[in-house]
Protein backbone atom coordinates (compact mmCIF):
# COMPACT_ATOMS: atom_id res chain seq x y z
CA UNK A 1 -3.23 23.56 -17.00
CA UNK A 2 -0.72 23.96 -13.99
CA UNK A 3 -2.49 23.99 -10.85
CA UNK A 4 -1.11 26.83 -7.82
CA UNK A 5 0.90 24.63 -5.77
CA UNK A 6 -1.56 24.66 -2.41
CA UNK A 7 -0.69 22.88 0.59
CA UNK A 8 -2.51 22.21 3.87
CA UNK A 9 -0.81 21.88 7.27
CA UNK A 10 -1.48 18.30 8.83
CA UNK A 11 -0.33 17.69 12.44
CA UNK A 12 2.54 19.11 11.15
CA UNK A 13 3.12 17.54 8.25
CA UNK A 14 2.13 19.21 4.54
CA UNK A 15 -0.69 17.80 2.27
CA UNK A 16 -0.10 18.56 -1.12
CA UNK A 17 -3.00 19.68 -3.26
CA UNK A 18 -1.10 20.28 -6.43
CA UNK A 19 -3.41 17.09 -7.55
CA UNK A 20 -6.89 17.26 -6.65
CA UNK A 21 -8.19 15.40 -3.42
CA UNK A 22 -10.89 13.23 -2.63
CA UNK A 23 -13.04 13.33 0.62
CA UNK A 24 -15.18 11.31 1.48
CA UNK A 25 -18.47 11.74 3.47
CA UNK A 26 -19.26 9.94 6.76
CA UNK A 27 -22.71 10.99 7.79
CA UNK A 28 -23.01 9.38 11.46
CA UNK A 29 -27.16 10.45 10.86
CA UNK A 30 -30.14 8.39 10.69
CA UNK A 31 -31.72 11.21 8.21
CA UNK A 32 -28.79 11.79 5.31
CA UNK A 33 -30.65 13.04 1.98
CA UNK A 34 -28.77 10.02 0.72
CA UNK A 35 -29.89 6.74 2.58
CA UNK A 36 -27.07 4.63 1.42
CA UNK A 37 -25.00 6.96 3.35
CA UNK A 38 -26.85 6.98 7.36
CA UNK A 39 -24.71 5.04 9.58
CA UNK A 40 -24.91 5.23 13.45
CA UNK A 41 -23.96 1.49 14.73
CA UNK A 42 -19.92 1.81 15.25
CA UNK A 43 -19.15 -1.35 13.23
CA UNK A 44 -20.71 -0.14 9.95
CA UNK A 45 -19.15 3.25 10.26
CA UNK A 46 -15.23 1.41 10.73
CA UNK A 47 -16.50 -0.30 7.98
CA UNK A 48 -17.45 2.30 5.66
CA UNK A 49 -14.56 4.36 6.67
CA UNK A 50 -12.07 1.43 5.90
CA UNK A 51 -13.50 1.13 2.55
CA UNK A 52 -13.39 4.66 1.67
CA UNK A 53 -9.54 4.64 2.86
CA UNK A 54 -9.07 1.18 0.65
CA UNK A 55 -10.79 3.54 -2.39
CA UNK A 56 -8.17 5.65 -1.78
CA UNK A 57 -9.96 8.74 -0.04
CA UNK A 58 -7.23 11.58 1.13
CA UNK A 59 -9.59 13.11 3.91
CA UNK A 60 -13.25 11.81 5.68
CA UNK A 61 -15.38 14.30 6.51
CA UNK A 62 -17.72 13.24 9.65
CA UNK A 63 -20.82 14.80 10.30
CA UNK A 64 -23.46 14.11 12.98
CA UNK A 65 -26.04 16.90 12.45
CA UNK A 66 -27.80 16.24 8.48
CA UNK A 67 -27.87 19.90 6.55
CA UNK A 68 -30.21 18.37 4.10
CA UNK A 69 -33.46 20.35 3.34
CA UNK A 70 -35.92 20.41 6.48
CA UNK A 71 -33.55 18.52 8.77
CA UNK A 72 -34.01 19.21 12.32
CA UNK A 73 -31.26 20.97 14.20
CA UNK A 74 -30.32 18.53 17.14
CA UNK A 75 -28.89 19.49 20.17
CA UNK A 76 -24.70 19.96 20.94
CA UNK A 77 -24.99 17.58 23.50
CA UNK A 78 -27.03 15.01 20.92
CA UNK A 79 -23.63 15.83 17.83
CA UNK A 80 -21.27 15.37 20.67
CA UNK A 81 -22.48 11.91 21.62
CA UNK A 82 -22.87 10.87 17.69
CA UNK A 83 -19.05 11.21 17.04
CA UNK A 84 -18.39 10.20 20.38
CA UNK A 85 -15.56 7.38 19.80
CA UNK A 86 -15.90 7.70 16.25
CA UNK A 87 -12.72 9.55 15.22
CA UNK A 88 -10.46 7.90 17.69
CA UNK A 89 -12.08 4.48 16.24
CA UNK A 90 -11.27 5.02 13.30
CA UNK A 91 -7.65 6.81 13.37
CA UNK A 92 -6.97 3.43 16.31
CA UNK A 93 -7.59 1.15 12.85
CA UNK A 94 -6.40 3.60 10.45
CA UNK A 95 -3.36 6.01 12.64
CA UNK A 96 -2.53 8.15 9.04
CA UNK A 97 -6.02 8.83 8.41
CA UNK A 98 -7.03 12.68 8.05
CA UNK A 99 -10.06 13.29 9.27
CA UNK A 100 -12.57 16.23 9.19
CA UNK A 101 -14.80 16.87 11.20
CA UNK A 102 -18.41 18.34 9.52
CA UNK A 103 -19.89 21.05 12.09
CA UNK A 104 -21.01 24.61 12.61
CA UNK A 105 -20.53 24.38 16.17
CA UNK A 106 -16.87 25.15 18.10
CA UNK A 107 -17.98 22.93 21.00
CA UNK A 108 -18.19 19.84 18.83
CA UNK A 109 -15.36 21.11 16.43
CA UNK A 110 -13.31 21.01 19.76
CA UNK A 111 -14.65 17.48 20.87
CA UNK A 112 -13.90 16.04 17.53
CA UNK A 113 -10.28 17.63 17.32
CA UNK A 114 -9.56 16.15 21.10
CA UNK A 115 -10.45 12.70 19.76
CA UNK A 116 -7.71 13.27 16.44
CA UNK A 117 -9.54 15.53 13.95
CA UNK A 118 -7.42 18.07 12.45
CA UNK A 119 -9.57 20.04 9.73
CA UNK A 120 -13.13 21.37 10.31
CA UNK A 121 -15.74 21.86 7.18
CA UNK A 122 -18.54 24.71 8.56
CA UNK A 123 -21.48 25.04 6.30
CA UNK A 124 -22.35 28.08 8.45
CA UNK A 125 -19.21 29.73 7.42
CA UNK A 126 -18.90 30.85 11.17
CA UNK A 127 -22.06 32.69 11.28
CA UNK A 128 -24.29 30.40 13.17
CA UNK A 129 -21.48 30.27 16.40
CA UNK A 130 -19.29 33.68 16.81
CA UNK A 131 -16.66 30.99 18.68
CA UNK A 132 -15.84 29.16 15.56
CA UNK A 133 -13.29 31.56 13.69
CA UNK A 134 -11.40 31.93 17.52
CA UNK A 135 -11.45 28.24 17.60
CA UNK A 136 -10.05 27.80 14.35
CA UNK A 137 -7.54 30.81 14.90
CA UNK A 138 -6.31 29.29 18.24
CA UNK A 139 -5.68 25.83 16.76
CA UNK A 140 -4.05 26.47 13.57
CA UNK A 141 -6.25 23.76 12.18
CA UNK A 142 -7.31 23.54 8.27
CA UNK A 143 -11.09 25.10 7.81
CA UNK A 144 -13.43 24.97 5.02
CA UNK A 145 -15.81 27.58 5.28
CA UNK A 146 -18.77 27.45 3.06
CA UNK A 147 -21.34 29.94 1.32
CA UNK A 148 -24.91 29.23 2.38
CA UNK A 149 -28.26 31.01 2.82
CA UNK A 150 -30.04 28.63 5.26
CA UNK A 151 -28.54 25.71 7.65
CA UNK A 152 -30.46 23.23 6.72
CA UNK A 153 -30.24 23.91 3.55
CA UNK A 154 -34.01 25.44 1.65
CA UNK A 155 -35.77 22.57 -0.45
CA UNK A 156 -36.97 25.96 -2.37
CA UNK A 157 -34.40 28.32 -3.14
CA UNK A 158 -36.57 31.56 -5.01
CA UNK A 159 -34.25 34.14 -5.47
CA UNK A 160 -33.15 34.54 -8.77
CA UNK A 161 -30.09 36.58 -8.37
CA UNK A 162 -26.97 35.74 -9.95
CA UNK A 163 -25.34 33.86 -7.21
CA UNK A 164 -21.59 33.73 -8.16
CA UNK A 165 -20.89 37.90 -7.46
CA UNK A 166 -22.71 37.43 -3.79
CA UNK A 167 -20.33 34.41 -3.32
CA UNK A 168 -16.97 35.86 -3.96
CA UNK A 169 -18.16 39.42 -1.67
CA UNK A 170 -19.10 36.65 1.05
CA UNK A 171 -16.23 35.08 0.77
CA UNK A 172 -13.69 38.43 0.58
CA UNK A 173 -15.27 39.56 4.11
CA UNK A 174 -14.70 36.26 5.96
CA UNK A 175 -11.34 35.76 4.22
CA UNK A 176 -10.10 38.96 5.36
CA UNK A 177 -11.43 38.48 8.74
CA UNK A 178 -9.86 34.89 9.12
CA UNK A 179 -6.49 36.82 7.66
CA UNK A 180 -6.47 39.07 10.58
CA UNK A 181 -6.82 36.46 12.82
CA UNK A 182 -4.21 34.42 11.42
CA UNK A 183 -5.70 31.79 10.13
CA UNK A 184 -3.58 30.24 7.07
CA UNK A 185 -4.90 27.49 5.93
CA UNK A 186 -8.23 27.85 4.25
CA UNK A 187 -10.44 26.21 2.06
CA UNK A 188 -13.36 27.38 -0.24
CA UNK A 189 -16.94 25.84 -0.52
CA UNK A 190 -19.11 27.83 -2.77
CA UNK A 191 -22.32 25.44 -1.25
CA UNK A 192 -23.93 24.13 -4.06
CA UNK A 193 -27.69 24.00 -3.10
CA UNK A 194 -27.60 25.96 0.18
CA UNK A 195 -30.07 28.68 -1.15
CA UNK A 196 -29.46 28.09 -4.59
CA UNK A 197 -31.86 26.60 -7.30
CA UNK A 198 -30.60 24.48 -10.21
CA UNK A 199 -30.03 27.43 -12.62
CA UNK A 200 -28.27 29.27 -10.21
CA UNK A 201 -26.36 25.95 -9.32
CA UNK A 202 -25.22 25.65 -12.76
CA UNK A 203 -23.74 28.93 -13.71
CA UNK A 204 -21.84 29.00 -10.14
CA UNK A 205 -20.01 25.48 -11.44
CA UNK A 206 -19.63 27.12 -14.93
CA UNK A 207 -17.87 30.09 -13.19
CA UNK A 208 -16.36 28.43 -10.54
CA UNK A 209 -13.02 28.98 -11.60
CA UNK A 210 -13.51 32.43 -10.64
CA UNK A 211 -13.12 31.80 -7.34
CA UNK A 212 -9.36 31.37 -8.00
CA UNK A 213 -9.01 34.67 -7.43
CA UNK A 214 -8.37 34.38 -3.82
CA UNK A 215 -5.58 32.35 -4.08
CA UNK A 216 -7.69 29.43 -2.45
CA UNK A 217 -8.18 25.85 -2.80
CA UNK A 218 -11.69 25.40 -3.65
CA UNK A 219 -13.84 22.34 -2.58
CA UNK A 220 -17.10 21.30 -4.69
CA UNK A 221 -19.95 19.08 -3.23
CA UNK A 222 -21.76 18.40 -5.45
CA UNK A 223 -22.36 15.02 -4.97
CA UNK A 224 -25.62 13.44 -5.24
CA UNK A 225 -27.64 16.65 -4.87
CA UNK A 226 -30.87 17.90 -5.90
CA UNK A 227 -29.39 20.08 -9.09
CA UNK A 228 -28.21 16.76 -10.44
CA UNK A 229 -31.93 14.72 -9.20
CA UNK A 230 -33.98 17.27 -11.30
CA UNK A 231 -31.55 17.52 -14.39
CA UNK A 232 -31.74 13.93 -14.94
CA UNK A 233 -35.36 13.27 -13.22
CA UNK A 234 -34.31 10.61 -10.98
CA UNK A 235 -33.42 10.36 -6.96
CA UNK A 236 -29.89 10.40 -4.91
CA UNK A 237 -29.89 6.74 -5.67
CA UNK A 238 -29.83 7.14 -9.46
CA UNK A 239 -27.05 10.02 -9.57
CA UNK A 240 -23.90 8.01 -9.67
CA UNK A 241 -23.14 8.70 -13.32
CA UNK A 242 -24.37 12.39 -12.81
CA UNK A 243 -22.22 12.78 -10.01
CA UNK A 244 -19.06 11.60 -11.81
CA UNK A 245 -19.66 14.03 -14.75
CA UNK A 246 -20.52 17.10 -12.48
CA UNK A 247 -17.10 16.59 -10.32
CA UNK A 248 -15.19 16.12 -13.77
CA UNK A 249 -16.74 19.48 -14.88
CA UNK A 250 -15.53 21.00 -11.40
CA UNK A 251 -12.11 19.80 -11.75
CA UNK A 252 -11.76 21.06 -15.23
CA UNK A 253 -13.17 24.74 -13.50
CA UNK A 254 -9.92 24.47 -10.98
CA UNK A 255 -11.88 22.34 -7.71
CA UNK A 256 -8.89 20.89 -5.68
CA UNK A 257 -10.86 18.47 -3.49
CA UNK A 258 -13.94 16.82 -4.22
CA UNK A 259 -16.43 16.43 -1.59
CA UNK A 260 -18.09 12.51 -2.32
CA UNK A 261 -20.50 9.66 -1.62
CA UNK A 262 -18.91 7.42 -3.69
CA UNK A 263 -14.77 7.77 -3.40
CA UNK A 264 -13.74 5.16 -5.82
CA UNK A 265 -15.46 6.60 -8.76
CA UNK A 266 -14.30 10.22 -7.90
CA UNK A 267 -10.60 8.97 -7.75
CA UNK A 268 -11.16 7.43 -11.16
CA UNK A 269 -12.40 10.77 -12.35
CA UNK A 270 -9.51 12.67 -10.66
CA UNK A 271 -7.44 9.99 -12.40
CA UNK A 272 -8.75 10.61 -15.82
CA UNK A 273 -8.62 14.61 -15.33
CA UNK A 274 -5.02 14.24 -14.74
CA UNK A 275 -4.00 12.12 -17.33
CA UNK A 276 -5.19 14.57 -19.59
CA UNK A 277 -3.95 17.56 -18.13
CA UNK A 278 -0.28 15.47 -18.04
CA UNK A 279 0.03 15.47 -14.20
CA UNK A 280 2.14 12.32 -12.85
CA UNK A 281 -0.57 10.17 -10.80
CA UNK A 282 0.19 7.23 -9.09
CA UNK A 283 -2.55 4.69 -8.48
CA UNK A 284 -3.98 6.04 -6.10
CA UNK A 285 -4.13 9.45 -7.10
């Protein structure tokens, strides 16, 4: 399979997606569905973020407001002073790292970019701040906007509607609307498990590559999440392997980054997927 040949404007400089990324997930929370992952104390968050970089992560995505189910919303003030010093931290050890910063709100998108962010993932898809899509607009930054119903996302999802057709209308209004506004460089979340059960979970993955009609990279997070918890009856902690074979599936269905606890493991997979597919991958590819 050829992939399109996308490409993503950093500082400048062009970031090739013609093989699939990896990014890997910083949550600066003390309530992350995924306890391995909570980090607040600067020192263990340098450290995770240099070993994600070793692993051979392309982007980290840093968030300081959990979107897990029942999470409380904190305050702007409360995510500004979470990824206070983080970014510029970790770009002072690492200078070529591209980071992302993992918001709804333009206030702390704006903080995050002053400290050396240059992409911004919104699970609200700009509905839960009317001054994100300006922001984005005026900065020319990289944005991955995501479907949801629900920030954080429900624990009970009981709609049983066929989720992939309300995901690509969703996505055709905001795209357009971005378009206007001259944003370029966009990326596609379909939001596994924000307002979706497990069925409807699955057949958006098995259809996922529908979403290529847009013309789009598309992201998948599927790491760790509930879908994969209840298919295997296990918690986040026993979802490694489950993981793995989910973000192979969403490779195969045309996902150019992968969204990921565990970046090592991912690259192998991205490894693997283009071996097979006969794309030249260096070692850390």
């Amino acid at each position: 399979m050829v992939k399109p040949a996308y490409s993503l404007n950093i500082r400048g400089k062009l970031l090739s997606l013609e093989r699939p990324l990896v990014m890997g997930i910083l949550n600066i929370t003390p309530d992350s569905f995924h306890e391995a992952s909570r980090m607040q104390e600067s020192q263990a968050i340098l450290y995770k973020a240099s070993k994600m970089l070793a692993e051979g992560a392309d982007i980290l995505d840093i968030g300081a407001q959990s979107t897990r189910p029942g999470a409380e919303i904190i305050s702007e003030e409360e995510e500004k002073s979470r990824i206070r010093g983080v970014i510029s931290g970790i770009l002072q050890a690492h200078p070529d790292a591209i980071i992302s910063i993992d918001t709804f709100r333009s206030g702390v998108a704006k903080a995050a970019v002053e400290e050396g962010a240059c992409m911004v993932n919104d699970v609200s898809g700009g509905d839960m701040d009317p001054q994100m899509f300006p922001f984005i607009a005026e900065h020319g930054i990289p944005y991955i906007i995501m479907h949801h119903e629900g920030i954080p996302a429900s624990s009970n999802p009981s709609d049983e509607a066929d989720k992939t057709g309300e995901v690509i209308h969703y996505f055709s209004e905001k795209i357009n609307r971005l378009w206007a506004m001259g944003v370029k460089d966009l990326i596609l979340d379909p939001g596994f498990g924000f307002g979706k059960n497990t069925s409807q979970n699955l057949k958006l993955l098995r259809h996922l590559d529908r979403l290529e009609v847009f013309g789009l990279p598309i992201l998948a997070g599927l790491s760790r999440k509930k879908t994969i918890q209840q298919i295997l009856d296990t918690n986040a902690a026993g979802t490694l392997n489950g993981t793995t074979v989910m973000n192979t599936i969403a490779l195969t269905k045309g996902a150019s980054i992968l969204r990921v606890h565990d970046v090592a493991e991912a690259k192998e997979a991205v490894r693997l997927y283009c071996a097979v597919e006969g794309m030249v991958s260096g070692k850390n590819s």
